[in-house]
C-alpha atoms as a PDB file:
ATOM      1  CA  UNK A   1     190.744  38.293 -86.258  1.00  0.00           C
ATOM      2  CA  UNK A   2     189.385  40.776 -89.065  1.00  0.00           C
ATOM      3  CA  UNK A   3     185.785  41.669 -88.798  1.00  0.00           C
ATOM      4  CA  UNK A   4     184.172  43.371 -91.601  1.00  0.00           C
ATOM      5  CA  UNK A   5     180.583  45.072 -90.597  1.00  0.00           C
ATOM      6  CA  UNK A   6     178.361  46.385 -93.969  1.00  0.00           C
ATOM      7  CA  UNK A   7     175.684  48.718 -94.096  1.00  0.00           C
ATOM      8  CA  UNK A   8     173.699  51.208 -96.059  1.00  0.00           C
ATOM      9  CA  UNK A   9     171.474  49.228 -97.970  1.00  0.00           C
ATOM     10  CA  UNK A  10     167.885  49.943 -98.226  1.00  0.00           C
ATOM     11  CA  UNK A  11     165.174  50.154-101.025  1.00  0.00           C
ATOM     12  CA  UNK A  12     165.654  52.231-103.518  1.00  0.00           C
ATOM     13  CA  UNK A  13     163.661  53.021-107.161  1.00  0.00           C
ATOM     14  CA  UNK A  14     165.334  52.264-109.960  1.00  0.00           C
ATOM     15  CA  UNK A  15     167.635  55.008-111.193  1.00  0.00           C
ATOM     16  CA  UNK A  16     168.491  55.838-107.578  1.00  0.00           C
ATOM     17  CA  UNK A  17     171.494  55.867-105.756  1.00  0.00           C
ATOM     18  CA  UNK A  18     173.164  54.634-102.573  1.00  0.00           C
ATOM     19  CA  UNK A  19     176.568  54.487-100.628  1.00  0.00           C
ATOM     20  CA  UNK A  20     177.368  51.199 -98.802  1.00  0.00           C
ATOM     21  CA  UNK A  21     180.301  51.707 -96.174  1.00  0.00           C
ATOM     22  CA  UNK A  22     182.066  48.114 -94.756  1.00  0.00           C
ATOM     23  CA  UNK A  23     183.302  49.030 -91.330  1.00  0.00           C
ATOM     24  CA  UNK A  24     186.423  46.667 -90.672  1.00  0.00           C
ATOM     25  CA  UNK A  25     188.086  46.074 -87.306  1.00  0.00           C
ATOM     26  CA  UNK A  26     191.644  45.124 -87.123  1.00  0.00           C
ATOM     27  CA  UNK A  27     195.009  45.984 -87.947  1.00  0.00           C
ATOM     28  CA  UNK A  28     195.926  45.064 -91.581  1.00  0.00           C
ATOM     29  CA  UNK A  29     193.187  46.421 -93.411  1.00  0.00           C
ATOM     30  CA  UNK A  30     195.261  49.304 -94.632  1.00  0.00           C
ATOM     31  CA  UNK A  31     197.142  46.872 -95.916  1.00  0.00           C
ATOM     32  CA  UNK A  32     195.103  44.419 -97.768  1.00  0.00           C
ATOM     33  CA  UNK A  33     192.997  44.219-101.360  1.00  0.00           C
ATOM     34  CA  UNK A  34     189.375  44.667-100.312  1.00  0.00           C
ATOM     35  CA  UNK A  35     186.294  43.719-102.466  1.00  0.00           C
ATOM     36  CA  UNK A  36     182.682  44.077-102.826  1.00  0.00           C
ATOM     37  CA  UNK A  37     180.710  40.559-103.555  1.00  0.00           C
ATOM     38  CA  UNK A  38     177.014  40.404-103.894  1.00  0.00           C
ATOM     39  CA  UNK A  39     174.725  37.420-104.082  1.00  0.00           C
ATOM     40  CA  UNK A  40     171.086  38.155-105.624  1.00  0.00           C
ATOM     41  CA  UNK A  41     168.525  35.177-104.544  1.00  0.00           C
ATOM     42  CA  UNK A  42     168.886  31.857-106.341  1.00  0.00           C
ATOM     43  CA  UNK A  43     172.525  32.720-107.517  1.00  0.00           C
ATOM     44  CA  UNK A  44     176.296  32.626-106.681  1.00  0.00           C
ATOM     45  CA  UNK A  45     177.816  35.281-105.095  1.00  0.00           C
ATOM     46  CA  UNK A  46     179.703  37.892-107.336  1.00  0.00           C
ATOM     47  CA  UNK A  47     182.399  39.760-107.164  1.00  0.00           C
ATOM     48  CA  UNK A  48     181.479  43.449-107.780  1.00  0.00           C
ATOM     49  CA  UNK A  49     184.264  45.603-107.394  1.00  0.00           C
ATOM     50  CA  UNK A  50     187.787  45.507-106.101  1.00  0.00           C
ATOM     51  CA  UNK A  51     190.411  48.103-104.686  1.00  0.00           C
ATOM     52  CA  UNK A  52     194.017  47.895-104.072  1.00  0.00           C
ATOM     53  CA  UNK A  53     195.536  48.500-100.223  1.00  0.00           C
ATOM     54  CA  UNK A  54     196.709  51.990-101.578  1.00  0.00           C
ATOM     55  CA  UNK A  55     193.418  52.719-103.528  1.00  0.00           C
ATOM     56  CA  UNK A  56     195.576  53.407-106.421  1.00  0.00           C
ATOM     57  CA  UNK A  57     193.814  50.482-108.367  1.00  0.00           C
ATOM     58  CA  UNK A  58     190.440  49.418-108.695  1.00  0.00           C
ATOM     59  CA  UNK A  59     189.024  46.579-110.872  1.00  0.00           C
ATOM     60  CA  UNK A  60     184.866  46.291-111.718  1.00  0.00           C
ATOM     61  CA  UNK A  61     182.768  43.964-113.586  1.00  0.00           C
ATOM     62  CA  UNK A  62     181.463  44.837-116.406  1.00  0.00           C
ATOM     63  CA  UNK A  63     177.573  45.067-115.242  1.00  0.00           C
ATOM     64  CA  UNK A  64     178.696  47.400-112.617  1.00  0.00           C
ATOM     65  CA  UNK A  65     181.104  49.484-114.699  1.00  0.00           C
ATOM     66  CA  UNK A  66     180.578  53.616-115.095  1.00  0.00           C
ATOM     67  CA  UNK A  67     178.038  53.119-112.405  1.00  0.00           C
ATOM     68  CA  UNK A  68     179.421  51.887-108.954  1.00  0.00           C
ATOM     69  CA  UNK A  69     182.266  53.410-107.393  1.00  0.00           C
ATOM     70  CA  UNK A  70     184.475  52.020-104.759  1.00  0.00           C
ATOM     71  CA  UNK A  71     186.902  53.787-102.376  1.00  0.00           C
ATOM     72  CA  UNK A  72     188.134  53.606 -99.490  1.00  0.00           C
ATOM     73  CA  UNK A  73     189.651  55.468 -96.050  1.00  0.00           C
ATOM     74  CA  UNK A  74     192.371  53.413 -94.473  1.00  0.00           C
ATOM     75  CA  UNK A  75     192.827  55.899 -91.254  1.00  0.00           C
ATOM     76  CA  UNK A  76     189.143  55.432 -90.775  1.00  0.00           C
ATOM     77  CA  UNK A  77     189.310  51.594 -91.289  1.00  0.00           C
ATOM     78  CA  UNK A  78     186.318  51.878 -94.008  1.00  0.00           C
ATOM     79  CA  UNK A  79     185.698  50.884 -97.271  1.00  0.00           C
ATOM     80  CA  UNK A  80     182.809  51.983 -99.438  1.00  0.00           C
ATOM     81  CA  UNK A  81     181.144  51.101-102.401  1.00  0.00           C
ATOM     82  CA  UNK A  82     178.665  54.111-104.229  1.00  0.00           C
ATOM     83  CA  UNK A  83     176.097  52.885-106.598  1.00  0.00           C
ATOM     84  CA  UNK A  84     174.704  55.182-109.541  1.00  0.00           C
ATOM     85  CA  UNK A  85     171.860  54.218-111.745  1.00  0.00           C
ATOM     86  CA  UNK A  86     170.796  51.298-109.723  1.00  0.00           C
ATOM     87  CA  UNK A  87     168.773  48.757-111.869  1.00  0.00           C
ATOM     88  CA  UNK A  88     166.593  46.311-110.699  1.00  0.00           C
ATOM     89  CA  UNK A  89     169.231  43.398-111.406  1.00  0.00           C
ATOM     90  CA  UNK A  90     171.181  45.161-108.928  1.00  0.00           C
ATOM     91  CA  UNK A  91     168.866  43.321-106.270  1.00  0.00           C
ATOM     92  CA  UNK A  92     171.031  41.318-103.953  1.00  0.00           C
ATOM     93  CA  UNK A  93     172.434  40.863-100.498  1.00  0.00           C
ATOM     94  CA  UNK A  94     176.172  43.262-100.640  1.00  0.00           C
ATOM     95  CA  UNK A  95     179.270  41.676 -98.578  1.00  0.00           C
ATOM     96  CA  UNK A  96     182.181  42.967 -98.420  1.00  0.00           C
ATOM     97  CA  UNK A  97     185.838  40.591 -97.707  1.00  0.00           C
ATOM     98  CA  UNK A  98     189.148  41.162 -98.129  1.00  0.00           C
ATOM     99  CA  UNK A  99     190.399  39.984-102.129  1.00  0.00           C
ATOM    100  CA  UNK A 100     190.407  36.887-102.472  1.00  0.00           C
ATOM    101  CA  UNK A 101     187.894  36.481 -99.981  1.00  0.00           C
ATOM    102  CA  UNK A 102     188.499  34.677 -96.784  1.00  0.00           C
ATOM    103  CA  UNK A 103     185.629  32.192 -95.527  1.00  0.00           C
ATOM    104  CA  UNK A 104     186.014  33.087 -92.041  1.00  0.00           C
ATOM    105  CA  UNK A 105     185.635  36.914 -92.580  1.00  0.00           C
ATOM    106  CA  UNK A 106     182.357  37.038 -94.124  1.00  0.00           C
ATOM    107  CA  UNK A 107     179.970  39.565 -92.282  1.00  0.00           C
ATOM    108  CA  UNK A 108     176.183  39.672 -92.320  1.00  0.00           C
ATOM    109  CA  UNK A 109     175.979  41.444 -95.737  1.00  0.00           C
ATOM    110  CA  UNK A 110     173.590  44.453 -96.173  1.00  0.00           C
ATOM    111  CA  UNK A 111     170.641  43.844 -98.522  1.00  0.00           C
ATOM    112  CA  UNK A 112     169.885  46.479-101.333  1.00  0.00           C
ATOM    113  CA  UNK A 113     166.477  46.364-103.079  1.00  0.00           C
ATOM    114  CA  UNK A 114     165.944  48.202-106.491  1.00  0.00           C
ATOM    115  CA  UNK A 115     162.540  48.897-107.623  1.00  0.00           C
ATOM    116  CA  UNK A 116     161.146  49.079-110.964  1.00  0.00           C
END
């Protein structure tokens, strides 16, 4: 069974910048669409960003857009998701899951806190 470890959240003011890496065990992640979800406190999670097997492709929602980046490295098994310009709205617990996202395969989630 796939498990997906994040990290590399942290506070940061906002304006700031940070890298979240989603460390994934398994054989078929080079081979599977991977997202980034987020879920700030009192809402749904998100979907924040989404990249093709190949990394050929990526999709973002518009809040995000111009300002995160995601990527990947299928021989290291990693995905990663760099944030630009952080904004205070930006404040939520970061998952990452395989697209669309599998209930079993949630992780822990890494929290990122943006300051004003």
């Amino acid at each position: 069974q796939v498990q997906l470890v994040e990290s590399g959240g942290g506070l940061v003011q906002a304006g700031g910048s940070m890298r979240l890496s989603c460390a994934a065990s398994g054989r078929t992640f080079g081979s599977t669409t991977m997202g980034w979800f987020r879920q700030a406190p009192g809402k749904e999670r998100e979907l924040v960003a989404v990249i093709i097997w190949s990394g050929g492709a990526t999709y973002y929602t518009d809040a995000v857009k111009g300002r995160f980046t995601i990527s990947r490295d299928n021989a290291k098994n990693t995905m990663y998701l760099q944030m630009n310009s952080l904004k205070p709205e930006d404040t939520a617990v970061y998952y990452c899951n395989t697209n669309p996202p599998r209930s079993s395969t949630w992780g822990q989630g890494t929290q990122v806190t943006v300051s004003s």
